[in-house]
Protein backbone atom coordinates (compact mmCIF):
# COMPACT_ATOMS: atom_id res chain seq x y z
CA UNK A 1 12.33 14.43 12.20
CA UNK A 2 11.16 11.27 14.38
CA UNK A 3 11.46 13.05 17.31
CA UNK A 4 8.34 14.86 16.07
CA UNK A 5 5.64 13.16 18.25
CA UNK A 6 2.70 15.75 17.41
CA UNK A 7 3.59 15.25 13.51
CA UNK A 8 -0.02 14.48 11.69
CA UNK A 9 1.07 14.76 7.88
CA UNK A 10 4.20 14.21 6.62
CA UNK A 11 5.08 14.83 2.53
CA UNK A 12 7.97 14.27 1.21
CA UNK A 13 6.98 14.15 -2.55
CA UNK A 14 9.08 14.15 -5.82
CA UNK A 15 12.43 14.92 -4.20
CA UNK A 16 15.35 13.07 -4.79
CA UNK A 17 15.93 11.54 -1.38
CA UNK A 18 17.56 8.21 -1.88
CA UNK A 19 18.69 5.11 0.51
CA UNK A 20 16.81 3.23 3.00
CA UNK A 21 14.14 4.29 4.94
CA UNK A 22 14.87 4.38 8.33
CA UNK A 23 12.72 2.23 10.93
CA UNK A 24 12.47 5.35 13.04
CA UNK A 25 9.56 5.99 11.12
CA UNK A 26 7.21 3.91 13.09
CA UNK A 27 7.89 6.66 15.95
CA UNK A 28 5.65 9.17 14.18
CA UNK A 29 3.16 7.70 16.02
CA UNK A 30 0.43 10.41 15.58
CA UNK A 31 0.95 10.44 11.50
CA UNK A 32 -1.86 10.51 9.81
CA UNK A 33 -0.77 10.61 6.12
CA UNK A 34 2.45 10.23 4.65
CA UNK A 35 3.69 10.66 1.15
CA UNK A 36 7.19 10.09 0.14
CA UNK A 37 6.45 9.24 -3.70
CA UNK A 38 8.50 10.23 -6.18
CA UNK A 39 12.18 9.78 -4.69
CA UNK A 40 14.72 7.07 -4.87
CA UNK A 41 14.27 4.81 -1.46
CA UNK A 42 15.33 1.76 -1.71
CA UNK A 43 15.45 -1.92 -0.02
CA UNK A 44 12.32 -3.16 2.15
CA UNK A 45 9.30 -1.15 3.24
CA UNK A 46 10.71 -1.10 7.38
CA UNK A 47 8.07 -3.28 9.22
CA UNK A 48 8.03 -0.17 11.77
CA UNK A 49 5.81 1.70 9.19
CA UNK A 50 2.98 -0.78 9.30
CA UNK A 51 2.72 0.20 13.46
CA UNK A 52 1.66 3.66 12.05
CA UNK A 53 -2.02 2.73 13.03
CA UNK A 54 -3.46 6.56 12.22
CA UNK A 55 -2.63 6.70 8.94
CA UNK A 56 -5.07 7.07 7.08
CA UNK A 57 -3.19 7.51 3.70
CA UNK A 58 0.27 6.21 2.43
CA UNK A 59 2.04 6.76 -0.87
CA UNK A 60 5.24 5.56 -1.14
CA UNK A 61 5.06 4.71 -4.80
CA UNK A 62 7.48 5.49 -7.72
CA UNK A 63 10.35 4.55 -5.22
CA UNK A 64 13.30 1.56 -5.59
CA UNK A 65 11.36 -0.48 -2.86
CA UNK A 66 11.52 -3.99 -3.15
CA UNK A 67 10.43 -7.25 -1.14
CA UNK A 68 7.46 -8.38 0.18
CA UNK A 69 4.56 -6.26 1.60
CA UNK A 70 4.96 -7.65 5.16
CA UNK A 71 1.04 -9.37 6.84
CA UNK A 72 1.35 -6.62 9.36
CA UNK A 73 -0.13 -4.16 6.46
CA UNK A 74 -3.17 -5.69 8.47
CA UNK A 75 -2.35 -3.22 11.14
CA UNK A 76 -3.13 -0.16 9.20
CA UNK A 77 -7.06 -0.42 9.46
CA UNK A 78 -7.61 3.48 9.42
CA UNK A 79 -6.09 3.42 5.79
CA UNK A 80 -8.58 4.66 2.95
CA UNK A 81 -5.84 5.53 0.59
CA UNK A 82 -2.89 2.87 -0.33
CA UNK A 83 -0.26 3.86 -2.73
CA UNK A 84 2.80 1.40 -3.72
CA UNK A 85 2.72 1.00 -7.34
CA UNK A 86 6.00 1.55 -9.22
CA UNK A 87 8.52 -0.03 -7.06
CA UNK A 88 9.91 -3.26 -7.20
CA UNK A 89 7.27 -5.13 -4.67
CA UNK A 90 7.34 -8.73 -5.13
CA UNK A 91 5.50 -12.06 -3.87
CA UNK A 92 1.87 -12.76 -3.16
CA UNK A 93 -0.56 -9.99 -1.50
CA UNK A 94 -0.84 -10.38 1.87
CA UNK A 95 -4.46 -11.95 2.91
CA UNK A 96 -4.54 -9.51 6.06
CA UNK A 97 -5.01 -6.63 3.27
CA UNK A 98 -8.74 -7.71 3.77
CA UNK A 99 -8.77 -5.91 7.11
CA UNK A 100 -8.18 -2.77 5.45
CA UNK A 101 -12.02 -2.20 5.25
CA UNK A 102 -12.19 1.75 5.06
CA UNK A 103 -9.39 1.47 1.56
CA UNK A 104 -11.33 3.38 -0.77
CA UNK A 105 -8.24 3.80 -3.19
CA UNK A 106 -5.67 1.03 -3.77
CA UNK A 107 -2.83 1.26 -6.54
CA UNK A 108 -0.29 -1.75 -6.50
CA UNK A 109 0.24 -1.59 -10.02
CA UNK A 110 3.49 -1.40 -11.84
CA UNK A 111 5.37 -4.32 -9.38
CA UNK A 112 6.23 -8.02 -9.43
CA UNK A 113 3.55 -9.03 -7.12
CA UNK A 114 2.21 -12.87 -7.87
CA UNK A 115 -0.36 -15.46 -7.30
CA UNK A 116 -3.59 -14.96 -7.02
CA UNK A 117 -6.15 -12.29 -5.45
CA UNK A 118 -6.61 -13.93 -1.86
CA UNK A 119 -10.43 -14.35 -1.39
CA UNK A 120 -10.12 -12.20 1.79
CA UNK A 121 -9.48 -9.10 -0.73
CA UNK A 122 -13.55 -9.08 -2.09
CA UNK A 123 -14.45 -7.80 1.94
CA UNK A 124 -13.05 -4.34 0.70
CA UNK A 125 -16.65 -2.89 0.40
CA UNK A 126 -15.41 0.70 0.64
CA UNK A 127 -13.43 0.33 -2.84
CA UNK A 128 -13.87 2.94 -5.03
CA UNK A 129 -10.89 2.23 -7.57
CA UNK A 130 -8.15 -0.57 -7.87
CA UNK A 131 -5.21 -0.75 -9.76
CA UNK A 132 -3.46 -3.67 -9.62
CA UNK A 133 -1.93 -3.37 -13.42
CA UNK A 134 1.67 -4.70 -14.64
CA UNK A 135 2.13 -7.09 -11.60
CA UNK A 136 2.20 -11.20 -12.52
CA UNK A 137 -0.95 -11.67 -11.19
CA UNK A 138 -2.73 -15.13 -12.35
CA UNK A 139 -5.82 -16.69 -12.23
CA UNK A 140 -9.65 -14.91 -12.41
CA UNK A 141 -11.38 -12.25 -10.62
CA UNK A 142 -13.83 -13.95 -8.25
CA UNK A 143 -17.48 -13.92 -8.80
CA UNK A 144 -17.49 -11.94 -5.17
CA UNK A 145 -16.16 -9.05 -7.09
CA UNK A 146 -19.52 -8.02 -6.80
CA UNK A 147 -19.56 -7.51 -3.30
CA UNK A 148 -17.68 -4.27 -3.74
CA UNK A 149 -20.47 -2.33 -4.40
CA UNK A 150 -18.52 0.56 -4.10
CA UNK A 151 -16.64 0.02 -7.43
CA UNK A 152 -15.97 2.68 -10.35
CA UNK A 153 -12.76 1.71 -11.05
CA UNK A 154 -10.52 -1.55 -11.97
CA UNK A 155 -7.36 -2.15 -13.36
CA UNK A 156 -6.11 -5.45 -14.20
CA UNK A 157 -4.46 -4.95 -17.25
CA UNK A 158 -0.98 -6.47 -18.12
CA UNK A 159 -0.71 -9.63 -15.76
C-alpha cells in the first residue's frame, strides 16, 4: 500500500483495522484525502502523516488515538476538511493550526484536549463549522470570533 506513489484518495472507513499506524504513511506523497475513521488504531498520530502536504481532507476520527496533535499539523495548509474527534487526543491545540487557512470544516470534539483557544485559531476565515465539544477546554471565546465571517456552525458544548 505505501508503495503506491500515484495514490490520490485513500478510505479506509468503518473497518475494524486495529494497531498502530504505520509511519509509512507519509510516503503517499500524492494523497489527497484520507479517511480511516471508524476502526480501532491506536497510539500517536505518526508525525510522517503531517508531511502529507496535498491533503486536502483527513478523518481519522472514532479511532484509539491518543497524544498530542504534533505543531507540524502546520504543514498541512491544503487541508479544508479536519476530522479527529473521538479519540483520545490530549494537551493544548497546537498554535500552527492557524496556518490551516483553507479549513472550512474542523471537528476535534469528543477528546481530552486543554487550555485555551490559541489566538492564532480566529485567522481561520474559511470556517464554515467547528466542533470542538467534550474536550477540557477553558477560558472564553475571543471577541475575534467575529473575524470568521464564514461561520454557520459552533460547538463548544461540554468543556
Amino acid at each position: 500500500l505505501y508503495e503506491l506513489d500515484s495514490l490520490e484518495t485513500l478510505v479506509l472507513r468503518n473497518n475494524e483495522f486495529s494497531g498502530i499506524l504505520s509511519g509509512s504513511v507519509g510516503s503517499l506523497t500524492n494523497l489527497a484525502f484520507l479517511t480511516l475513521e471508524g476502526n480501532n488504531f491506536t497510539g500517536t498520530i505518526p508525525e510522517s502523516l503531517y508531511d502529507l502536504t496535498s491533503l486536502t481532507s483527513l478523518y481519522i476520527a472514532n479511532n484509539f488515538f491518543q497524544g498530542k496533535i504534533d505543531s507540524s499539523i502546520g504543514n498541512l495548509i491544503k487541508l479544508n476538511h479536519l476530522g479527529m474527534n473521538h479519540n483520545t487526543l490530549s494537551g493544548r491545540m497546537p498554535t500552527t493550526i492557524g496556518m490551516l487557512t483553507d479549513l472550512r470544516f474542523l471537528d476535534l470534539a469528543n477528546n481530552t484536549l486543554n487550555g485555551t483557544i490559541p489566538s492564532d485559531f480566529y485567522k481561520l476565515v474559511a470556517l464554515e463549522r467547528i466542533v470542538l465539544s467534550r474536550n477540557a477546554l477553558m477560558g472564553s471565546l475571543s471577541a475575534r470570533i467575529g473575524n470568521l465571517i464564514n461561520l454557520e456552525t459552533i460547538q463548544v458544548a461540554y468543556n
